[in-house]
Structures are given as C-alpha cells and as structure tokens.
Protein backbone atom coordinates (compact mmCIF):
# COMPACT_ATOMS: atom_id res chain seq x y z
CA UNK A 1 136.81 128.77 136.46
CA UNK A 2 140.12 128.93 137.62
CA UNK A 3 141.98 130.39 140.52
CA UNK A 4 144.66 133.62 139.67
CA UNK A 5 147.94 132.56 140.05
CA UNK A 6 148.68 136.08 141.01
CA UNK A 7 152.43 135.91 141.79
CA UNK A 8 152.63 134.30 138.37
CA UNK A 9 150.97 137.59 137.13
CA UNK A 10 153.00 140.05 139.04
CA UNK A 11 156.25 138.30 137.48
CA UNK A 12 154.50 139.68 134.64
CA UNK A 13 154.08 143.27 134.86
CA UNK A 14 157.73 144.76 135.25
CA UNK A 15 156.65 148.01 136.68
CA UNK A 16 155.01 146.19 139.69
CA UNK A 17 158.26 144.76 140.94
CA UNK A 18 159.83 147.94 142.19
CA UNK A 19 159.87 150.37 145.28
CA UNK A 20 158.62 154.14 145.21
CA UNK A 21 160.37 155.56 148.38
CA UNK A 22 162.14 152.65 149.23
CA UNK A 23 158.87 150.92 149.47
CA UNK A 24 157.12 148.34 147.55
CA UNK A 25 154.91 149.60 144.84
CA UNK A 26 151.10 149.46 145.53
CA UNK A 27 149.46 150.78 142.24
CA UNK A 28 145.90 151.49 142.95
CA UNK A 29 145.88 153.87 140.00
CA UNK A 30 144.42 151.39 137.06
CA UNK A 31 141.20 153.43 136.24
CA UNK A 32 143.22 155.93 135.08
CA UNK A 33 145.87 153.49 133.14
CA UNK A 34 146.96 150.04 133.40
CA UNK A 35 150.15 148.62 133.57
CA UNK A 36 151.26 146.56 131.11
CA UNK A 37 152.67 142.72 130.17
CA UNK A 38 156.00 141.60 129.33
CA UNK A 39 154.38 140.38 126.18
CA UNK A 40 152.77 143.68 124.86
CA UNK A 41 156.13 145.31 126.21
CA UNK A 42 158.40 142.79 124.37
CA UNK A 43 155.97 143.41 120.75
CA UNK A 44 156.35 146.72 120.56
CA UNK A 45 159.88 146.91 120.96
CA UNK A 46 160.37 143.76 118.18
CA UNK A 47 158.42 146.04 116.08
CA UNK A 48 160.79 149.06 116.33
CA UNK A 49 163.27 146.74 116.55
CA UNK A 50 162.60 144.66 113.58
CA UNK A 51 159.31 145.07 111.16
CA UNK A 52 159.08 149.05 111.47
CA UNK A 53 156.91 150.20 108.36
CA UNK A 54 154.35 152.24 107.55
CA UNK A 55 150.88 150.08 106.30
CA UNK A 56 148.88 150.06 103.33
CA UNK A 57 151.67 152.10 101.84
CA UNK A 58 154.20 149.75 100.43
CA UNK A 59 154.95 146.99 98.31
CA UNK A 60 158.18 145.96 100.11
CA UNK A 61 158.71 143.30 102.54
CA UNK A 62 158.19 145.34 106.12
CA UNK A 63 155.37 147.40 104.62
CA UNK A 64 153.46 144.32 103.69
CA UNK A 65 154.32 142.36 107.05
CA UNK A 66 153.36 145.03 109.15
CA UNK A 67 150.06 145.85 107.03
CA UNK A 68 149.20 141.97 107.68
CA UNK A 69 149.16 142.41 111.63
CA UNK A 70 147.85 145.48 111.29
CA UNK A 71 144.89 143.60 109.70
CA UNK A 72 144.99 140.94 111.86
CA UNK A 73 144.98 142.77 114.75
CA UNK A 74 141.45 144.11 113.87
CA UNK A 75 140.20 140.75 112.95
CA UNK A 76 141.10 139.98 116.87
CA UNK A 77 139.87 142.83 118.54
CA UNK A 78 136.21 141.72 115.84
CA UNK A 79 136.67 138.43 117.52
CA UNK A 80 136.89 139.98 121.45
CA UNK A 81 134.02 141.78 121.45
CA UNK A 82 132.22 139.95 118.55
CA UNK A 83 131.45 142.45 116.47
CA UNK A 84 129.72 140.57 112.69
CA UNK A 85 132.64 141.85 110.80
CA UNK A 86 136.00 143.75 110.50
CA UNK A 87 134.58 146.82 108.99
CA UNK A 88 132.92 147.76 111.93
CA UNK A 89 136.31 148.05 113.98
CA UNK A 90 137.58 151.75 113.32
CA UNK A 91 140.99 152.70 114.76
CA UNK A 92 141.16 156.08 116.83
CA UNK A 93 143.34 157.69 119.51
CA UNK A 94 141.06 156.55 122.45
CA UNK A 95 137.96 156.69 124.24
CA UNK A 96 137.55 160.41 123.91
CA UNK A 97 138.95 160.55 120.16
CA UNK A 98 135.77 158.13 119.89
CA UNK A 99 133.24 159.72 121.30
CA UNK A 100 134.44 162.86 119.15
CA UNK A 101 134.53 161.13 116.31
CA UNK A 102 131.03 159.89 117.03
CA UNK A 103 129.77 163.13 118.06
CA UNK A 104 131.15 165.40 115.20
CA UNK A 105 130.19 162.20 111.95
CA UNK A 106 126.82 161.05 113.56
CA UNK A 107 126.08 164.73 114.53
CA UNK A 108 126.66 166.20 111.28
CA UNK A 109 124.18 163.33 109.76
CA UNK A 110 121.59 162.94 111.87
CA UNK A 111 121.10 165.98 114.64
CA UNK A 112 119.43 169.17 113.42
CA UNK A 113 117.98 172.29 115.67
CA UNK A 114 115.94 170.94 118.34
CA UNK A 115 116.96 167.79 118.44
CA UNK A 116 117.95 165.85 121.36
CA UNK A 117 120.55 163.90 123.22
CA UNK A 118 120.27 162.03 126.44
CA UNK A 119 123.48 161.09 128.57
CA UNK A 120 124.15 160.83 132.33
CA UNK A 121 124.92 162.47 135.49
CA UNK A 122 127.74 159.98 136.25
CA UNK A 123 129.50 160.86 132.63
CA UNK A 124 133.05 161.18 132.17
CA UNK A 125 134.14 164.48 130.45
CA UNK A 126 134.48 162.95 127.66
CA UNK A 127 132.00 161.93 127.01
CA UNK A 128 129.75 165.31 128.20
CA UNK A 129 131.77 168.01 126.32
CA UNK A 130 131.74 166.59 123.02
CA UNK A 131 128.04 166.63 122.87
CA UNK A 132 127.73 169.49 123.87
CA UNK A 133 129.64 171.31 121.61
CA UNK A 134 127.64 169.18 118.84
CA UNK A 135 124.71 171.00 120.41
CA UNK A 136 126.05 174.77 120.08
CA UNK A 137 126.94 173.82 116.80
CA UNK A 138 123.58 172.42 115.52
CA UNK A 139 121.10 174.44 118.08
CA UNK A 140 120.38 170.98 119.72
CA UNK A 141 120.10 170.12 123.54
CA UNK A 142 121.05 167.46 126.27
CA UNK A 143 118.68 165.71 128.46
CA UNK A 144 120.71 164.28 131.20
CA UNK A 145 119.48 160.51 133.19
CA UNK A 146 120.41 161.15 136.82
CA UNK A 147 121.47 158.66 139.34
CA UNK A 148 120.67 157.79 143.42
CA UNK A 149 122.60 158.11 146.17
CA UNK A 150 124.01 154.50 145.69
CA UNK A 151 124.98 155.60 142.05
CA UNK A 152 122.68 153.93 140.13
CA UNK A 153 121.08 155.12 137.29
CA UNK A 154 117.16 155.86 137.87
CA UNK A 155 115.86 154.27 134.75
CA UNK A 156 112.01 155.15 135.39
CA UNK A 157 113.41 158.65 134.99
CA UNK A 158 115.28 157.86 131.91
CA UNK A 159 112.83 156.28 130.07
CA UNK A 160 110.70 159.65 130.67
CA UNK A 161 113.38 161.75 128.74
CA UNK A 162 112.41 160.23 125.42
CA UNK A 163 110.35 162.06 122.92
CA UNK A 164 109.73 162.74 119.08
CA UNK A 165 113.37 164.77 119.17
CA UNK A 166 115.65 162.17 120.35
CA UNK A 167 118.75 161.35 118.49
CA UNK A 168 121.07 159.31 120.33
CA UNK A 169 121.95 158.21 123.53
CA UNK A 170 125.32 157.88 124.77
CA UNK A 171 125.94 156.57 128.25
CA UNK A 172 128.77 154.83 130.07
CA UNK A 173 128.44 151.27 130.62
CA UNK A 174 130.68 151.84 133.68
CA UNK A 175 131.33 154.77 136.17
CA UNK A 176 134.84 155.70 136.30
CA UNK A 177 134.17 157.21 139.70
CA UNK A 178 131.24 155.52 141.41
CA UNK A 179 132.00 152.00 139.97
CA UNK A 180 128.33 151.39 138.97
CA UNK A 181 128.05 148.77 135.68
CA UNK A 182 125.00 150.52 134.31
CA UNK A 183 121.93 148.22 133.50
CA UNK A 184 122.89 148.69 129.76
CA UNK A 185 120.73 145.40 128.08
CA UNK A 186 118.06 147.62 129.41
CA UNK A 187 118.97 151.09 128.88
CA UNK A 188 119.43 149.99 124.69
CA UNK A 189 116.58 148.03 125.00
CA UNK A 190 114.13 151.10 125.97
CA UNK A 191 115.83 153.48 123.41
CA UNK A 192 115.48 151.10 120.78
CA UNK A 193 111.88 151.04 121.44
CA UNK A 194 111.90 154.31 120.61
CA UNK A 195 114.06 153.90 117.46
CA UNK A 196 117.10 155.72 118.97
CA UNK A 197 120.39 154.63 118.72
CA UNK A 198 122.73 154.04 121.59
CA UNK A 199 126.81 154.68 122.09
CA UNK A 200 128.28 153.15 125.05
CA UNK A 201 131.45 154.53 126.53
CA UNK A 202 133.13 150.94 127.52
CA UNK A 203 136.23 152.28 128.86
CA UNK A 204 136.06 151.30 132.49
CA UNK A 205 134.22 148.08 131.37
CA UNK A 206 136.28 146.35 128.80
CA UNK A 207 139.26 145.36 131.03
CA UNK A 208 136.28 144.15 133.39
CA UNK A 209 133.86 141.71 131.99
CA UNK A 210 133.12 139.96 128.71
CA UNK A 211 131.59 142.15 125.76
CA UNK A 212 129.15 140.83 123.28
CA UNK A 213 128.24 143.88 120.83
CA UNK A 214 125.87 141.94 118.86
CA UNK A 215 124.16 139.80 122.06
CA UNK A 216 123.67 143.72 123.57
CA UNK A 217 122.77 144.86 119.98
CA UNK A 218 124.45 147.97 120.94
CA UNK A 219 124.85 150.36 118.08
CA UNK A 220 128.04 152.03 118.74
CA UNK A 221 130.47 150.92 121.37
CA UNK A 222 134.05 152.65 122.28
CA UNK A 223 137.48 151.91 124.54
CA UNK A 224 141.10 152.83 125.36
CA UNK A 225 143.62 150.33 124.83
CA UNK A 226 145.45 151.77 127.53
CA UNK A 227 142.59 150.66 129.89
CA UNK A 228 142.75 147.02 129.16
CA UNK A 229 147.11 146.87 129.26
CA UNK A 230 148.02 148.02 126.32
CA UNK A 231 149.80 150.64 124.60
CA UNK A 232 148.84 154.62 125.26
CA UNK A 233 147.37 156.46 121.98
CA UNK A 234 144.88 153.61 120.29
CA UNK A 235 141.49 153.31 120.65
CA UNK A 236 138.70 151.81 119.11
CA UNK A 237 135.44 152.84 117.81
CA UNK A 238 132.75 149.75 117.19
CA UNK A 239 129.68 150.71 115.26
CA UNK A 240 127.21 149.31 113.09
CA UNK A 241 127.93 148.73 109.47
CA UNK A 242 124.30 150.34 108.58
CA UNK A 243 125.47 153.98 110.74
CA UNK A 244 128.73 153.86 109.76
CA UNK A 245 128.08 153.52 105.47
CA UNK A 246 125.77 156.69 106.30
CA UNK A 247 128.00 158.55 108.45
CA UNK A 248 130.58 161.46 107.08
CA UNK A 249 134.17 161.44 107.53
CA UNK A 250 135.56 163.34 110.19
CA UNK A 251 139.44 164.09 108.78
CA UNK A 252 140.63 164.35 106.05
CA UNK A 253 143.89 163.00 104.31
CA UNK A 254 145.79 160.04 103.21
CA UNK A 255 144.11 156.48 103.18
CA UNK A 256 140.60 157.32 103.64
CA UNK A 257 140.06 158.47 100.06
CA UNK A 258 139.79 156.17 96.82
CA UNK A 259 140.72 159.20 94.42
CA UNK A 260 141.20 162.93 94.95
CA UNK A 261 141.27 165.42 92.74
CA UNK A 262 140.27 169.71 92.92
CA UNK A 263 136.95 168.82 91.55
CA UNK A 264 135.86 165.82 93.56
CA UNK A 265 137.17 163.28 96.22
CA UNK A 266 135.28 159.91 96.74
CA UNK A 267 136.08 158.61 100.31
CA UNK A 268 137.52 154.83 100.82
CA UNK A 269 135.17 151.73 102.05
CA UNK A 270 134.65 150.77 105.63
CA UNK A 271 137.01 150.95 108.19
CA UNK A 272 139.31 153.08 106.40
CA UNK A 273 136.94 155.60 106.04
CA UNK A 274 137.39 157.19 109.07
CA UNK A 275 141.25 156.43 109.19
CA UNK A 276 143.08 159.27 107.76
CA UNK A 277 146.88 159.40 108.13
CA UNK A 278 149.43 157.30 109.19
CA UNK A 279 147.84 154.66 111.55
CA UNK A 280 148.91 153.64 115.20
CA UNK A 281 150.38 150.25 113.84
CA UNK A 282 152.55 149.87 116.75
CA UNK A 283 149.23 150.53 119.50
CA UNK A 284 146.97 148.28 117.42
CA UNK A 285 149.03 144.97 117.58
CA UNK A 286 150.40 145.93 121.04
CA UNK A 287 146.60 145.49 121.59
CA UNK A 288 146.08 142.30 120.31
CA UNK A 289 148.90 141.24 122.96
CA UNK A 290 147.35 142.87 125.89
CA UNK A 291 143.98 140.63 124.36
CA UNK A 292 145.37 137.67 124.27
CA UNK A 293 146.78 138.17 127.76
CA UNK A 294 143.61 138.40 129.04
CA UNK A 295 141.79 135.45 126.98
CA UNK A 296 145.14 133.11 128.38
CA UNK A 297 143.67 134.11 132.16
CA UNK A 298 140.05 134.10 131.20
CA UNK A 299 137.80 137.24 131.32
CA UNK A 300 135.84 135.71 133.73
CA UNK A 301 138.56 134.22 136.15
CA UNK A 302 139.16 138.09 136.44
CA UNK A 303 135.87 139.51 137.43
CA UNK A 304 135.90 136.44 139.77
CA UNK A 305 139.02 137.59 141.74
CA UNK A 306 138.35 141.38 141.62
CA UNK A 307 134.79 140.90 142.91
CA UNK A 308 136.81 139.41 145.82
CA UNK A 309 139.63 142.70 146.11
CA UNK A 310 136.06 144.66 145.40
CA UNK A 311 134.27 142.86 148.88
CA UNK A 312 137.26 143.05 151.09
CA UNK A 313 138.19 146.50 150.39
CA UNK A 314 134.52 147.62 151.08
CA UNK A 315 134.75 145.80 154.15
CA UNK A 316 137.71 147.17 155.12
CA UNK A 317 137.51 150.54 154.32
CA UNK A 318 134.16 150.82 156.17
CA UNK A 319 136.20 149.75 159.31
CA UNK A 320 137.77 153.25 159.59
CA UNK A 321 136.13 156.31 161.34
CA UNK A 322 135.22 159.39 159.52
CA UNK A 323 135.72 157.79 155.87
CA UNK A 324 132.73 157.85 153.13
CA UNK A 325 132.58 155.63 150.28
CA UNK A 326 130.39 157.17 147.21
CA UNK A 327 129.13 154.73 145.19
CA UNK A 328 127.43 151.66 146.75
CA UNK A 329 125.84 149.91 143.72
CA UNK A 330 125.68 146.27 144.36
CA UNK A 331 126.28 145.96 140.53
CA UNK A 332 129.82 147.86 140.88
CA UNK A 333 133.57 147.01 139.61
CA UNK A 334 136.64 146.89 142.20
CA UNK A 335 136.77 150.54 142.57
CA UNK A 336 136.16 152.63 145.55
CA UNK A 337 135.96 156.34 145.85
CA UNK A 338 136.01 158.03 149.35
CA UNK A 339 137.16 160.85 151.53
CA UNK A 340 138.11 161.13 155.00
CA UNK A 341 136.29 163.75 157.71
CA UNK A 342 138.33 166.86 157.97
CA UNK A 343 141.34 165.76 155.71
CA UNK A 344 141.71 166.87 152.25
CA UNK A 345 142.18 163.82 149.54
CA UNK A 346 145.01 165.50 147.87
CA UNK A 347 147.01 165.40 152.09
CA UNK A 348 146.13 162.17 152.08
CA UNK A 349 147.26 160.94 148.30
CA UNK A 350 150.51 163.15 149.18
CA UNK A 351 151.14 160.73 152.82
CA UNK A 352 150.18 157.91 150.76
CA UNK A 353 152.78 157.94 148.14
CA UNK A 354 155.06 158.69 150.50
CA UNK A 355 154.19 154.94 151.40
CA UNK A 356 154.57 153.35 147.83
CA UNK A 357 150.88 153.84 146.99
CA UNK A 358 149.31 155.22 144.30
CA UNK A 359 145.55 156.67 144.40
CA UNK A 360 143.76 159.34 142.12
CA UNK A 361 142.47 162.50 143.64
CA UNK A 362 140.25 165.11 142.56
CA UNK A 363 137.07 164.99 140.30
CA UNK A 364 137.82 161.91 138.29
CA UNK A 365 137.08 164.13 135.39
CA UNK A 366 133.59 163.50 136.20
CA UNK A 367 132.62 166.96 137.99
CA UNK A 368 129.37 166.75 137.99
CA UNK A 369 129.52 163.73 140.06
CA UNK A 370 131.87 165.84 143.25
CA UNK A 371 128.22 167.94 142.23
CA UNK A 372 125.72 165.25 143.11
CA UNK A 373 127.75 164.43 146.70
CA UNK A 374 128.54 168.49 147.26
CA UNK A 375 132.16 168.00 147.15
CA UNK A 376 135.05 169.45 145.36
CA UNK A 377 137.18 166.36 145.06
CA UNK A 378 138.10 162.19 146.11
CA UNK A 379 140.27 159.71 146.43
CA UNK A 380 140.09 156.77 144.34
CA UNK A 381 141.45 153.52 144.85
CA UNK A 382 140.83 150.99 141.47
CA UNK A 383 141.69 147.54 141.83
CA UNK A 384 142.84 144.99 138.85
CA UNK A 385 143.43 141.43 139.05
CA UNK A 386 147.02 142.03 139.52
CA UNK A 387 146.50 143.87 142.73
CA UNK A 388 146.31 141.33 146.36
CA UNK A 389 144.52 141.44 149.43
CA UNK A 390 147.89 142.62 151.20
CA UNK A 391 148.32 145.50 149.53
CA UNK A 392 144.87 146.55 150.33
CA UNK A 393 145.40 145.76 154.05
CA UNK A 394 148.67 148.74 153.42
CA UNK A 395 146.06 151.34 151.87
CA UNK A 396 144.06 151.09 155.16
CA UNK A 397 147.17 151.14 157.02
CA UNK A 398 148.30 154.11 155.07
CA UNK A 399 145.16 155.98 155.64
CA UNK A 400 144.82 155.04 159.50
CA UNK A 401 148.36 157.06 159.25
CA UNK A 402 147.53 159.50 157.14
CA UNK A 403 144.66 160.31 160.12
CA UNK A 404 146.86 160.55 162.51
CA UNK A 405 149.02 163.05 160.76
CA UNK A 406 146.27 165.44 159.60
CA UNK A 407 143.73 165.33 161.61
C-alpha cells in the first residue's frame, strides 16, 4: 500500500487543469462520467492517427494490427476482472446496452408467463426498465428487495422473495445514488441456493474496488468503460460460458454469423456471437489504457484514499445546518447525496458552477429512490481518487454561499 501522489495524477488528467468561470475546476461529477488519462487520450488519437481499420475484416496490414489489440484488449479486461476465459468477455455499448442485451437473450431463453424477477429499490433505470419490458413481453413479473433508511439492502426480506418462479436476479453491486456496496457474496450466495442466476450491474463499482467474477461466482456481471476513464460508447458484458452457449442472439448482422443464406443462418462461436456489426475498436483498447492506469496506481491504493475524501466529506458536510445526507451505509463508496432545507438542488448546482464546481442534480436516474426519501430530486457530489481534500473544503464553502443567497 502506497500513498497517491495526487498532483502526479492531476498532471494527468488534462481536463482537470483548467478554470470554469475563471475558477479552478472542481469536478465532483465522476458517477456520472470520469475524466480521462493522457494515456487513453494519447491511444485513441494514435489510432485515428495511425492504425485506423476495421477488425476481423481484412487481410491487410492495419486490419490485422488493429484486430490483434482488439483481441488483446479482451484478453486484459479477462485478466482485470478474472473471468476463466476470453469468450466470456462480450463487447456492448455500456452498462445499459448490457443489461438489455441480458434482458432481451436470457429473457427470450429462460422467462415464460409467470415467471419471476427480483431487483431492487435502489436500481438505476437501467437496469429497472429493461426488465420490465421483458415482463410485458413474456406475461412475467418483478419482485423488488427494498432497502432501510441507511440504504442498505434488507436481505431477510430478500431472501423471502424467492419461490418455484424465479428466474434471475439482477441487482447493483453499487448505488449510484446512495453509495451503498451491496452485500453481493451474499446476495449470489442465497439465490444460488435456490438455483437462480444472478446479474450484477458493476457500473459504480468497477472504478472502485477489485473484481473477482469467479471468487464471487457471479453469473453475469456488466460496466461502462466510461465509468472507470475510458472512452464513451463501450461496455462490457461478463457472463458464464454455460448461459451464454444457451443464450440467443440479440442483433443481427455482420460477424456474428458463420454462414447465411435465405434458408438458414448458423450464428458464430463465443464472444462474437453477440457482436454484430462493426465493433468499437477504438473504445475497447482505449479501455485497456484506462486499465492499466489503474493497475500502475493499484486498485487498492484507490479505495484507500477515497475512503479518506469519503470520511472527511461526511464529516464536513454534516457541519452545515439544514443539509441531509441520504445514504449512510457504513459499507458506502466516496459519494454523497444531499439537499439543503428550503433551497432547491438545481439553485444550488446553478451557484455552484458559478464557482468552478460540478455536482449532479435531480433523480440520479434512480426515481424510485427520490420515492423512498419523499423527494423530487438531489445533489450529488462523487469523489475519485483524483479529487483532494481542498476541493472538498470549496464545495462546503460553495454551499455555505449558496445558503446565504437562497435562503
């Protein structure tokens, strides 16, 4: 365990070394997207720049040198979260192109008219909306795990959801509102007991802590790469050789078919099954960049130094009247959603980019959350290990002033 060099770090990010306003940037805006490296920044441009070519498609030089990091780059993300072998690694467009894909293939296969589904009250959209539109499709229903006032999952409650008709359960491993790191060893423990497969949506988690698909035995595990800084419009969808051999294609089109004719197509082997059209080349070895980024600081020299940003910023956010933080876990990442007595979040974002600093507002796509609390709407501050104690110290500043204003 080593300390963050974090002025080393900032030199790193380009984006964080400007002013908004004619003040310094404070970017508290990471759940939503990261920023990103020099070194995923400087790949993708040497790939427009220099080795631009479609994969799988080609027998010409850049074709074949851009299929082979294409490749590679799957081998590394098998490797990160140690999934038993490449297959298992499908490319998509993100989290939520995940969870769709999931949703629509495994539903198709496995979920007839009265099945079930369980999720949880502290979902993300995402990963709500495809199920249920499974459900009106297939005459199934949702069961839905709800969570305490701190934000944690009641698990006595979820264990009594299971019967006969469950399918699948799909539940964040992370809160991208409350923060809470969901007990999931446990939660895919008790549905395996019951032969039920589990998805877990890892995209507040990956960028977060270290990831172990076969240690959790997790069936099915999804993430942005966006989340964990790199490029916009990749994503990946882990699952289990076994589910995935069984499971349908969701598109059709070029590469994940062996032969097509008008009478018959036969679909390709594993990963490419589920890959149809031109892939995101560029996004997939920008993520291998952003990956081995992280492994050069060390997964767990990060959680180390945002627990830290996570403890001060509770400390000093409770230090000013009239605001509420929602989400109290003691088993929570650096993220802290609150509002303010009598002040509206989105006033309060407005006065607080006016400072430099950028916060969320509104339901976090995660309405029925606001639902839980009674409220329409937050503000979210989310931490990263490139974020300092300072800047935190200029959010409570800027909300102290923001009081003053509105109130």
């Amino acid at each position: 365990m080593v300390d963050i060099d974090l002025q080393k770090i900032r030199e790193d990010f380009p984006i964080l070394n400007q002013k908004v306003y004619n003040k310094p940037l404070v970017y508290f805006d990471n759940g939503a997207t990261t920023q990103k490296p020099r070194a995923v920044i400087e790949k993708i441009n040497e790939i427009h720049s220099l080795t631009n070519s479609s994969t799988h498609r080609g027998v010409h030089y850049l074709s074949g040198l851009m299929t082979e990091e294409y490749e590679a780059s799957r081998e590394k993300i098998r490797a990160f979260i140690n999934a038993k072998d490449k297959s298992e690694i499908i490319y998509t467009s993100g989290t939520t192109a995940s969870i769709n894909l999931l949703a629509f293939s495994f539903g198709e296969k496995y979920i007839s008219e009265g099945d079930e589904i369980i999720i949880s009250e502290m979902e993300h959209h995402s990963n709500i909306v495809p199920w249920q539109l499974l459900c009106e499709r297939k005459k199934a229903s949702i069961k839905v795990t709800p969570f305490d006032e701190n934000g944690d999952l009641l698990i006595d409650e979820y264990k009594n959801l299971f019967t006969e008709k469950t399918r699948i359960v799909s539940i964040a491993h992370t809160s991208n509102t409350l923060g809470t790191v969901n007990p999931i060893k446990e939660i895919i423990d008790i549905a395996h007991s019951h032969n039920v497969p589990v998805l877990l949506d890892g995209a507040q988690a990956i960028q977060h802590e270290k990831i172990d698909v076969q240690e959790l035995d997790v069936d099915f595990y999804v993430f942005s790469a966006h989340k964990i800084y790199g490029p916009t419009g990749i994503g990946i969808l882990y699952g289990k050789q076994k589910w995935l051999e069984e499971m349908p294609p969701w598109q059709g089109g070029g590469n994940m078919v062996k032969n097509v004719s008008f009478n018959k197509t036969t679909y390709n082997n594993l990963p490419y099954k589920f890959e149809a059209g031109t892939p995101n080349y560029v996004g997939a070895v920008g993520l291998t960049k952003a990956l081995e980024y992280i492994e050069n600081i060390g997964i767990e020299n990060i959680r180390t130094y945002e627990n830290k940003l996570l403890h001060y910023s509770t400390q000093e956010l409770k230090k000013i009247e009239g605001l509420r933080i929602f989400g109290n876990s003691k088993n929570k990442i650096s993220v802290q959603i609150f509002n303010i007595d009598s002040v509206h979040p989105y006033d309060t974002a407005m006065i607080l980019d006016k400072l430099g600093i950028a916060v969320r507002t509104g339901s976090h796509c995660a309405q029925p959350v606001m639902d839980h609390f009674g409220i329409d709407s937050t503000i979210r501050a989310s931490m990263v290990f490139y974020n300092s104690f300072e800047e935190i110290d200029m959010l409570v500043e800027g909300i102290k002033k923001a009081q003053l204003m509105l109130q």
